[in-house]
Protein backbone atom coordinates (compact mmCIF):
# COMPACT_ATOMS: atom_id res chain seq x y z
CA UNK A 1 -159.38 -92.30 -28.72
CA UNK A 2 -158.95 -92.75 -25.17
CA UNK A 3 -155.44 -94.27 -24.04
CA UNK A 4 -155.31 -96.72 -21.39
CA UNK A 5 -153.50 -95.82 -17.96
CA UNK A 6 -152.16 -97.41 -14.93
CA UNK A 7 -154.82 -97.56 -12.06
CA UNK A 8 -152.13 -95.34 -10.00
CA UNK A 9 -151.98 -92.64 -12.36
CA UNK A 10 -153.27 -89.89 -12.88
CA UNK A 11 -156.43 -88.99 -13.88
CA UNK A 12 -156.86 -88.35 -17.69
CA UNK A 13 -159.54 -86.54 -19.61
CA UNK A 14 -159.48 -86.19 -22.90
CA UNK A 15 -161.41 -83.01 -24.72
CA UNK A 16 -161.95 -82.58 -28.31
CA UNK A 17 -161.43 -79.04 -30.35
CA UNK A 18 -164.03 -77.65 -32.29
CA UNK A 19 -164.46 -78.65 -36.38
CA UNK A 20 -163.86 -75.93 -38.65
CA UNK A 21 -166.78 -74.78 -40.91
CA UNK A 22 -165.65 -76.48 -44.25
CA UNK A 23 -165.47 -79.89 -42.35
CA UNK A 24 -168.61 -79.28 -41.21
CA UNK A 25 -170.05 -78.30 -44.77
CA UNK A 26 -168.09 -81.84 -46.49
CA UNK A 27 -169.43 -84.01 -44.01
CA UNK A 28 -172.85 -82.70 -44.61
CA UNK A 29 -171.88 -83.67 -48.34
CA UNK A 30 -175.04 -85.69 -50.13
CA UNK A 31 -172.54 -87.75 -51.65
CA UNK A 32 -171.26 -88.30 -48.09
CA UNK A 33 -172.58 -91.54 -46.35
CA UNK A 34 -175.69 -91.22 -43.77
CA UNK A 35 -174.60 -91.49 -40.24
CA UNK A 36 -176.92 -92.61 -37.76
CA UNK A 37 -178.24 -90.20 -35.05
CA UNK A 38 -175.65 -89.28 -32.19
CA UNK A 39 -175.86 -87.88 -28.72
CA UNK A 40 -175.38 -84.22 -28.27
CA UNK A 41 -172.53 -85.11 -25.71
CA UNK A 42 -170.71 -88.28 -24.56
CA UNK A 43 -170.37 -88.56 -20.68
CA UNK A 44 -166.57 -90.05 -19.93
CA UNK A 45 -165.69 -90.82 -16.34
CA UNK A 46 -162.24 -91.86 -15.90
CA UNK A 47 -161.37 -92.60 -11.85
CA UNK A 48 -157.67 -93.64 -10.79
CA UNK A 49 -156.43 -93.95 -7.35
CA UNK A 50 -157.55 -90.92 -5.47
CA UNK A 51 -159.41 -88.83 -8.04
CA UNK A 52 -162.05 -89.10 -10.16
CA UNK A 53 -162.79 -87.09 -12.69
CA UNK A 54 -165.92 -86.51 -15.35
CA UNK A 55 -166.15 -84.66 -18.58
CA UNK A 56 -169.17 -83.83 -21.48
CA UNK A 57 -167.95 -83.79 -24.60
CA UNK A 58 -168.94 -84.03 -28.12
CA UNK A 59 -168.21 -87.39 -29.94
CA UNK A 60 -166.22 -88.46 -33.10
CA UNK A 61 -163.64 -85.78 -33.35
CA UNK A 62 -160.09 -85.31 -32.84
CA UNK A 63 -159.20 -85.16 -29.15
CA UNK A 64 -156.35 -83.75 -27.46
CA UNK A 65 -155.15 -85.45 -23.38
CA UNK A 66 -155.72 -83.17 -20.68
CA UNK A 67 -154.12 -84.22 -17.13
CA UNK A 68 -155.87 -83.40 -14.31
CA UNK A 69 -153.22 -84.18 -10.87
CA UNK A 70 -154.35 -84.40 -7.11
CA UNK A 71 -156.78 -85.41 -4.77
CA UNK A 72 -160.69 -84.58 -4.82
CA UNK A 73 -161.66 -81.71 -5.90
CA UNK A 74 -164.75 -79.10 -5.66
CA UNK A 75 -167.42 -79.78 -8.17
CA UNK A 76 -170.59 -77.58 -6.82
CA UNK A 77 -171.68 -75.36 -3.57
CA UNK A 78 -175.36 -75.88 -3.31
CA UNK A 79 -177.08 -73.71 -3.03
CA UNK A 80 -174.25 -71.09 -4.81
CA UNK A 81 -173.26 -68.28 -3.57
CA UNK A 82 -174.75 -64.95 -2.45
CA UNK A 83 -177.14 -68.13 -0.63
CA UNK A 84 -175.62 -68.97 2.39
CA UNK A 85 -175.20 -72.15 4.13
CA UNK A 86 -173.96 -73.59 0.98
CA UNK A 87 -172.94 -77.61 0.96
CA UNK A 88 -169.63 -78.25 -0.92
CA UNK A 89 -169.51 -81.40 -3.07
CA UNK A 90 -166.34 -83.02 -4.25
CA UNK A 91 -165.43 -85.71 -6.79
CA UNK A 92 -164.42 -88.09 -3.69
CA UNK A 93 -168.38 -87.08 -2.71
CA UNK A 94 -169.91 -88.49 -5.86
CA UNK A 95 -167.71 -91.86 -5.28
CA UNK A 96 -170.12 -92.59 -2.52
CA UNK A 97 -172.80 -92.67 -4.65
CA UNK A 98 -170.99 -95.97 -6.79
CA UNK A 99 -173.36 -99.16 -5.79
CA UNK A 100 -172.80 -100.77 -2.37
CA UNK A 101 -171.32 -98.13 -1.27
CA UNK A 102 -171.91 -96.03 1.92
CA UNK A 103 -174.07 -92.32 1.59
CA UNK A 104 -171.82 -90.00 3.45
CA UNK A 105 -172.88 -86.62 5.62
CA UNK A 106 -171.59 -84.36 2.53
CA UNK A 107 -174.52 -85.91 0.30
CA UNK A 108 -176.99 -86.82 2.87
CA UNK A 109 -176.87 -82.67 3.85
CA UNK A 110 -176.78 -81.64 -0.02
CA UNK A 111 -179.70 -84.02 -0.96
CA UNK A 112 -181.75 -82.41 1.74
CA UNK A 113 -181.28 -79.25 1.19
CA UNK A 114 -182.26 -79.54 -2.31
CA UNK A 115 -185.23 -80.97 -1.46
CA UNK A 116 -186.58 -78.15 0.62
CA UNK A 117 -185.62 -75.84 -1.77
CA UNK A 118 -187.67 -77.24 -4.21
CA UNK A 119 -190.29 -78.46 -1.94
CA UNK A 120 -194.05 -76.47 -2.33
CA UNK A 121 -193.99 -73.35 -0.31
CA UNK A 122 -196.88 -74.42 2.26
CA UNK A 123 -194.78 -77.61 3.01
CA UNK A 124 -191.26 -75.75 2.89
CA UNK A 125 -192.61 -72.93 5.73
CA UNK A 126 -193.66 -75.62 8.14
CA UNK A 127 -190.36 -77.72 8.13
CA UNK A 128 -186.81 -77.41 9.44
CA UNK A 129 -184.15 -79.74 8.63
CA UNK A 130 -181.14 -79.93 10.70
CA UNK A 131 -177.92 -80.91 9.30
CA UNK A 132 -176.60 -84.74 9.84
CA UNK A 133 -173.77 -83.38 12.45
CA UNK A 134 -176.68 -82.06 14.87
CA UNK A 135 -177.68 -85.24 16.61
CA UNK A 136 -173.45 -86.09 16.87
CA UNK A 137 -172.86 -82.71 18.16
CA UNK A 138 -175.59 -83.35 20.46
CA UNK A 139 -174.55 -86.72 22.18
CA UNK A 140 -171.10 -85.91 22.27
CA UNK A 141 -168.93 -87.22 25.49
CA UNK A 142 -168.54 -84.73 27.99
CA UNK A 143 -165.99 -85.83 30.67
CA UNK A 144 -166.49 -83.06 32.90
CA UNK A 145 -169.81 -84.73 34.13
CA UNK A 146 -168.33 -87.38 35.34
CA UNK A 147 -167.49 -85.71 38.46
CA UNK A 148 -170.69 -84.44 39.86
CA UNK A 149 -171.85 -86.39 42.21
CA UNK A 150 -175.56 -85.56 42.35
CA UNK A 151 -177.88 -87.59 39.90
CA UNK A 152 -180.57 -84.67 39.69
CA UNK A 153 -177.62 -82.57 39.63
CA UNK A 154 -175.84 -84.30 36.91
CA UNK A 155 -178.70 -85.43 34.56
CA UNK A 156 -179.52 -81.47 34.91
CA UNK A 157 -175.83 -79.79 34.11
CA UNK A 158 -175.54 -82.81 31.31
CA UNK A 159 -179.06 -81.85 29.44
CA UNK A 160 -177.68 -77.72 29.79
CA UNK A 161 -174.12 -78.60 28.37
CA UNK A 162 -175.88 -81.17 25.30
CA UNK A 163 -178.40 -77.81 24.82
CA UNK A 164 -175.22 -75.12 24.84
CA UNK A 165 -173.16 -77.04 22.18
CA UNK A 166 -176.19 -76.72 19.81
CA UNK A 167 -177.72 -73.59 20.63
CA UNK A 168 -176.72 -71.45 17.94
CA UNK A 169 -177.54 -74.23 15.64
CA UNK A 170 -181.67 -72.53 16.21
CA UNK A 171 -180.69 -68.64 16.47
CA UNK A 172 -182.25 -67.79 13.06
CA UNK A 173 -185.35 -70.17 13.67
CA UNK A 174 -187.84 -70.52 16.07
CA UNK A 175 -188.15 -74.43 16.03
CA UNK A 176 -192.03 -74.41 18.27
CA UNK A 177 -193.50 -72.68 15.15
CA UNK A 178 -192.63 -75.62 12.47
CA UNK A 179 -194.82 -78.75 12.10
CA UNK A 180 -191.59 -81.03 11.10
CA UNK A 181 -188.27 -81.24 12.66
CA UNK A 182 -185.99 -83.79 10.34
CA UNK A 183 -183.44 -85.16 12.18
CA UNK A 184 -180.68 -87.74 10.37
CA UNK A 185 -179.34 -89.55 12.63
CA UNK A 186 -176.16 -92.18 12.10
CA UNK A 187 -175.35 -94.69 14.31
CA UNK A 188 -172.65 -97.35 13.97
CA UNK A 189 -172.75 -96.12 10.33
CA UNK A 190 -176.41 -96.94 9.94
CA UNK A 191 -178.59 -93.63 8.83
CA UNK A 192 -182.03 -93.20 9.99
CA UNK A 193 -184.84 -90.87 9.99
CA UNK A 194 -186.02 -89.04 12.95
CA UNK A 195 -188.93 -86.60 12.89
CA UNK A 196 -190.08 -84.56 15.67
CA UNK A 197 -193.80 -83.20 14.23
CA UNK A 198 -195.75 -80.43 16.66
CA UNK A 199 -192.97 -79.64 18.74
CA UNK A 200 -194.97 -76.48 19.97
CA UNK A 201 -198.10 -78.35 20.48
CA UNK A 202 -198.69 -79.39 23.80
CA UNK A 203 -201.16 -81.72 23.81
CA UNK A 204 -203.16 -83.79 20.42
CA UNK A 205 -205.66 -81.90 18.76
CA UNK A 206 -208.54 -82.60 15.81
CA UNK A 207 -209.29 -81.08 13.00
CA UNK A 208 -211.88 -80.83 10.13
CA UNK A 209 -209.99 -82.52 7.02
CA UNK A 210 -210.67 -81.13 3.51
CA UNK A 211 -208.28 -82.75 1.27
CA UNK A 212 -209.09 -83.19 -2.35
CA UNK A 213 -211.03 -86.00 -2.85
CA UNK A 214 -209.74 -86.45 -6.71
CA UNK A 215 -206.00 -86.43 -5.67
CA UNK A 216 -207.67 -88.82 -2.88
CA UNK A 217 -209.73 -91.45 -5.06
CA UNK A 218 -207.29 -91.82 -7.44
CA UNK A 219 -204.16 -92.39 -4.93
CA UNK A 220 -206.55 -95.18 -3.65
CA UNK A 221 -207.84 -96.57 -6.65
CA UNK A 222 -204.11 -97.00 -7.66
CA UNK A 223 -202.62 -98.58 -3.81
CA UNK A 224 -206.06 -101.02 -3.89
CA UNK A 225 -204.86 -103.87 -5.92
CA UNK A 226 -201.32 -103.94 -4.14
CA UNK A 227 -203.08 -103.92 -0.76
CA UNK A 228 -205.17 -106.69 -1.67
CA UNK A 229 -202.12 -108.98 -2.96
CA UNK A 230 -200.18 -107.85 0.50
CA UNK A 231 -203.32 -109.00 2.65
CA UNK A 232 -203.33 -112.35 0.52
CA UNK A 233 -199.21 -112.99 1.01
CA UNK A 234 -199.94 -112.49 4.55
CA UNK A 235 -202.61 -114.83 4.89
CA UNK A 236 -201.10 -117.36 3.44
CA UNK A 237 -197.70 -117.40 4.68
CA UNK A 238 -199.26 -116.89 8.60
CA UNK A 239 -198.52 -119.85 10.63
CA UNK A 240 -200.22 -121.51 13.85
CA UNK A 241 -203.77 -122.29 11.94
CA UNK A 242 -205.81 -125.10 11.07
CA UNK A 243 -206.68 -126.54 7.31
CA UNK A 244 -210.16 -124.94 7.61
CA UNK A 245 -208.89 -121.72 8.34
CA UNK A 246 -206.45 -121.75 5.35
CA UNK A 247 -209.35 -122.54 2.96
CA UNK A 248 -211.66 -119.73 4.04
CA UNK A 249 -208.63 -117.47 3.71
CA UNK A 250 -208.16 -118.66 0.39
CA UNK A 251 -211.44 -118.18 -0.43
CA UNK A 252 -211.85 -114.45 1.39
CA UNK A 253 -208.67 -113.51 -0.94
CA UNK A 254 -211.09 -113.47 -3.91
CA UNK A 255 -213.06 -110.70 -2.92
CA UNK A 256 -211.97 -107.45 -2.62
CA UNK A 257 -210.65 -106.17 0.72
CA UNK A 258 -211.79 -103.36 2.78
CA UNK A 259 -209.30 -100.23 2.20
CA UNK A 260 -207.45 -99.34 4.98
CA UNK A 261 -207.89 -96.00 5.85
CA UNK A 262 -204.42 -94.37 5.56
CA UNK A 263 -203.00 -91.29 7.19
CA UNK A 264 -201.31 -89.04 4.09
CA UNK A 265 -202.66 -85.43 2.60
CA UNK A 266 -203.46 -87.54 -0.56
CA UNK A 267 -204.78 -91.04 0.73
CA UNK A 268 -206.47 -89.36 3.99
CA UNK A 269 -210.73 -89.51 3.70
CA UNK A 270 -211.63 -88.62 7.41
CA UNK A 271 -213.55 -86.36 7.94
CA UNK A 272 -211.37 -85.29 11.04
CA UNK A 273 -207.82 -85.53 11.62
CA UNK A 274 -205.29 -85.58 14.56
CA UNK A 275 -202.36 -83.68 15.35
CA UNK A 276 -200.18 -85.04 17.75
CA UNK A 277 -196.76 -84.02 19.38
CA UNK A 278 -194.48 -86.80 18.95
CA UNK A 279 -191.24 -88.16 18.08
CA UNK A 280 -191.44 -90.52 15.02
CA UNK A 281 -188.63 -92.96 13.92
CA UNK A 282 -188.17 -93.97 9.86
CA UNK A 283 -185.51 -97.23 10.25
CA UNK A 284 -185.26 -98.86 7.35
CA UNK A 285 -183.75 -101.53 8.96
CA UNK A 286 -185.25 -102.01 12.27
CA UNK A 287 -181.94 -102.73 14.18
CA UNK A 288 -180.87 -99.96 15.82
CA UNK A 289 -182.28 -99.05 19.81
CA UNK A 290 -183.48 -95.68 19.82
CA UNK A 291 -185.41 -95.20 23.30
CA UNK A 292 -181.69 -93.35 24.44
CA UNK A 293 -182.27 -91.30 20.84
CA UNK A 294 -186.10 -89.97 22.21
CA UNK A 295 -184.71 -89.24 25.68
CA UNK A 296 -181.94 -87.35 24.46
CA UNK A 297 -184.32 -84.84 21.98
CA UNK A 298 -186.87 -84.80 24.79
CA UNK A 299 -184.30 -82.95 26.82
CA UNK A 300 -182.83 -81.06 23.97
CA UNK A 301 -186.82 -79.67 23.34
CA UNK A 302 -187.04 -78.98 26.77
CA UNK A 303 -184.40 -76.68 26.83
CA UNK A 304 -184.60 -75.07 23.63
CA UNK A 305 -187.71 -74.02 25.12
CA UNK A 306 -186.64 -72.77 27.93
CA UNK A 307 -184.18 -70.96 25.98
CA UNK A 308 -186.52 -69.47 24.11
CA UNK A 309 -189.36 -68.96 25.76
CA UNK A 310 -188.70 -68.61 29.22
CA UNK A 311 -190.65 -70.75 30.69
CA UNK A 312 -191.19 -74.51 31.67
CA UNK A 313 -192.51 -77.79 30.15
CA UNK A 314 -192.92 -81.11 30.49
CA UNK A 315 -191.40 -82.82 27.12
CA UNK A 316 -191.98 -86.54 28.88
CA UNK A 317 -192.99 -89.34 27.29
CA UNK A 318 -196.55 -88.96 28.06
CA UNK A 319 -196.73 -85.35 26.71
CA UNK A 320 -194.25 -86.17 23.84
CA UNK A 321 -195.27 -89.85 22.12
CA UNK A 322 -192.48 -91.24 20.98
CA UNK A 323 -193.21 -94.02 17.99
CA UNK A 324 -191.43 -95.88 15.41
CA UNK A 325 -193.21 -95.72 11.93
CA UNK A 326 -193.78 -99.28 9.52
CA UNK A 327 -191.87 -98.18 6.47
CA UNK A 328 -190.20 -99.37 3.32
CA UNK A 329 -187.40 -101.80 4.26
CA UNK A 330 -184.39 -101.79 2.69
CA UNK A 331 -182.59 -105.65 1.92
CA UNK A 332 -179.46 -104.79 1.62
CA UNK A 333 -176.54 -103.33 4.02
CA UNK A 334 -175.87 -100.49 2.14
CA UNK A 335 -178.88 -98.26 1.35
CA UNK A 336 -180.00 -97.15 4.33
CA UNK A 337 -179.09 -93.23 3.36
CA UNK A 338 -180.87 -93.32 0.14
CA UNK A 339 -184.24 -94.77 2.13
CA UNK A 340 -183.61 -91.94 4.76
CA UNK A 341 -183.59 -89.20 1.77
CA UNK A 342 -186.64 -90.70 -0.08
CA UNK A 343 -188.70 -91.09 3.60
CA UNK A 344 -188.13 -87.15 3.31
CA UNK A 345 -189.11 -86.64 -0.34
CA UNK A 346 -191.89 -88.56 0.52
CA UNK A 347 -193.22 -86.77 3.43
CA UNK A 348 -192.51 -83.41 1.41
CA UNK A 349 -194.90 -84.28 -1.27
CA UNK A 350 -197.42 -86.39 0.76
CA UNK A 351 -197.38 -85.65 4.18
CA UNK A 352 -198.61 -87.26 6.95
CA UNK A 353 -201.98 -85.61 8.51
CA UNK A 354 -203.24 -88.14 10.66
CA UNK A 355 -201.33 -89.10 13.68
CA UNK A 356 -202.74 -91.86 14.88
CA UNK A 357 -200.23 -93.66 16.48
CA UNK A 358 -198.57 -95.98 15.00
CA UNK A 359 -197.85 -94.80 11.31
CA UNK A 360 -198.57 -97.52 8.63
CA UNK A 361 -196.32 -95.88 5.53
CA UNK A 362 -195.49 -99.48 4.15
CA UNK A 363 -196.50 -98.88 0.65
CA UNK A 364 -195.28 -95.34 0.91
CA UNK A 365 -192.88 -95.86 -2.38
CA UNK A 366 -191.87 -98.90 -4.38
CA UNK A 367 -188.23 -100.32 -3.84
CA UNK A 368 -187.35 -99.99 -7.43
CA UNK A 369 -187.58 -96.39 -7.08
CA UNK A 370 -184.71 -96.72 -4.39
CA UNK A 371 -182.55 -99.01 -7.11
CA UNK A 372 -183.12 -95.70 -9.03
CA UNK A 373 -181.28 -93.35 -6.71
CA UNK A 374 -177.80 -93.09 -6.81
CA UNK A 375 -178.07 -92.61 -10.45
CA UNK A 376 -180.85 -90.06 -10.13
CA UNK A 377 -178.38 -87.91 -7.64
CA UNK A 378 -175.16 -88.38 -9.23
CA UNK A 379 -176.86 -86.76 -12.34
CA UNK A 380 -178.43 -84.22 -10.45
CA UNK A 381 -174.72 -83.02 -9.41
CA UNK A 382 -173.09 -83.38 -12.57
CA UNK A 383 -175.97 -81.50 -14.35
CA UNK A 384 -175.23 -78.20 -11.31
CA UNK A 385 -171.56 -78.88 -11.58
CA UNK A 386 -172.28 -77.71 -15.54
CA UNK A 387 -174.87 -75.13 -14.66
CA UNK A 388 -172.67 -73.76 -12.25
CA UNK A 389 -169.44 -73.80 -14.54
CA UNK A 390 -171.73 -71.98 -16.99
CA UNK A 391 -172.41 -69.25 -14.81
CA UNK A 392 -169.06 -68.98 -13.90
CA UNK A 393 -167.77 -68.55 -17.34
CA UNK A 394 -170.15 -65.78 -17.64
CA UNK A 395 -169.04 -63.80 -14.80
């Protein structure tokens, strides 16, 4: 029914009238062939140059062309209004989502914020997530620096100005009372994770640990098997060891391995944990330099403190551990956004409760569940763009 168009027109979507009742009533005919079982409603996406367009309608019926002319276009606000802070998504949003291509800021700050709000309430209360134009509001260039002289001077009036251009960012949020700080961070179009955990902790502290052993035992019995293939693969493909070694390798690999003791609320079976102020980086690809991205939010702490509270502290290296966490690797060039939104729907459903530096999180989640994503959020928007059109019909 569809007819075929010119990639530079516009976009077309076609949308079918509703059947009378007597042509409901003679196709349900006994004498009337059986049809096999349809979907309630076809998805059509029709994209041209420019605008892209999407439509859920019933199939086999009569349809009628609808044009729809210009560039992108709103399809939600998430959350809707009264909320505020709302994120707006457009159709030229969802074409990010196509494979290979780049995650921009629109759906990198919508998929966030959807996550907290339907995070647990214990986790939700002890997080903060800042949006992706914090860290590049931040580091911008400030030319005016340039002229003072002074290097105590300087590094001073720099780490003020960095702290003024954010400082309403906090106003409704006291950022020393959260556990987790989530920080995106792109660089050179490459997103990564960066999470500042105890910020208002000044020093590492233990804890008695009473997680539930079920949830525990059975989140083990499950990652045991895969840890014991890893340790295998690794032994064999190691290099720089005699024949002799290799066979007693070989031969180790058939009995089972001791568990390593892992550090998440539902893998966790110490009997004492450790908090720890720190600075934690989630890279999926292990490229970028960050040691000028834990300066910079050392200072930034430091003066949202002082801001705050009043009062002095040391944020320095030694106070504040800086660390970069082994994680799921992406192998591709493209998916480093979705691994930066799962390393937070990870940590919101099985956080991290022991800090000991650094953070082994390598079988945090399978990669096939990252092959999974785009789809997973592109039908997560389509399915509010209807809820919300619903609501709106109401009103």
């Amino acid at each position: 029914p569809e007819e075929k168009s010119d990639p530079e027109e516009d976009t077309e979507t076609q949308v079918e009238p509703k059947k009378d009742q007597n042509q409901e009533e003679a196709e349900k005919s006994p004498d009337s062939p059986k049809e096999e079982a349809q979907p309630v409603y076809t998805v059509c996406h029709r994209r041209t140059k420019d605008s892209y367009s999407v439509s859920l309608q019933k199939p086999d019926s009569n349809w009628i062309k609808f044009k729809h002319r210009g560039l992108a276009r709103r399809l939600i606000q998430f959350p809707p209004p009264p909320l505020k802070g709302g994120i707006t998504v457009t159709m030229e949003d969802l074409r990010c989502l196509d494979s290979g291509q780049y995650l921009n800021d629109v759906i990198i700050d919508f998929y966030l914020k959807y996550l907290i709000q339907n995070a647990s309430a214990d986790i939700t209360k002890r997080c903060h997530t800042f949006s992706s134009f914090f860290f590049k509001q931040l580091t911008r260039r400030d030319n005016a620096s340039e002229g003072v002289k002074n290097d105590a001077c300087q590094t001073s009036c720099q780490r003020q100005r960095r702290h003024q251009r954010v400082k309403t960012w906090t106003r409704h949020v006291d950022i020393f009372e959260k556990d987790f700080l989530f920080v995106p961070v792109n660089q050179e179009s490459h997103w990564y994770l960066v999470v500042i955990c105890f910020p208002g902790l000044e020093e590492p502290k233990l804890e008695g640990w009473t997680g539930d052993l079920d949830d525990q035992n059975e989140s083990q019995e499950s990652k045991s098997s895969e840890d014991d293939t890893e340790t295998a693969a690794t032994q064999k493909s190691s290099g720089g060891i005699d024949s002799e070694t290799d066979k007693n390798q070989e031969k180790s690999t058939t009995k089972p391995q001791p568990r390593q003791i892992s550090c998440t609320q539902l893998t966790c079976q110490r009997k004492t944990v450790c908090k720890r102020p720190c600075i934690l980086i989630m890279d999926s690809l292990k490229l970028s330099l960050h040691e000028r991205v834990f300066k910079l939010l050392r200072e930034y702490l430091q003066s949202e403190w002082e801001a705050r509270r009043g009062s002095s502290r040391d944020f320095g290296p030694d106070q504040m551990k800086s660390s970069h966490c082994k994680v799921p690797l992406q192998d591709n060039s493209s998916d480093c956004g979705l691994y930066l939104l799962q390393y937070v729907e990870c940590f919101l459903k099985d956080p991290v409760v022991h800090f000991d530096l650094p953070l082994h999180l390598q079988q945090w989640f399978p990669r096939q569940l990252i092959r999974k994503k785009r789809d997973k959020i592109r039908d997560l928007i389509l399915h509010l763009y209807r809820h919300q059109n619903l609501e709106n019909n109401k009103k």
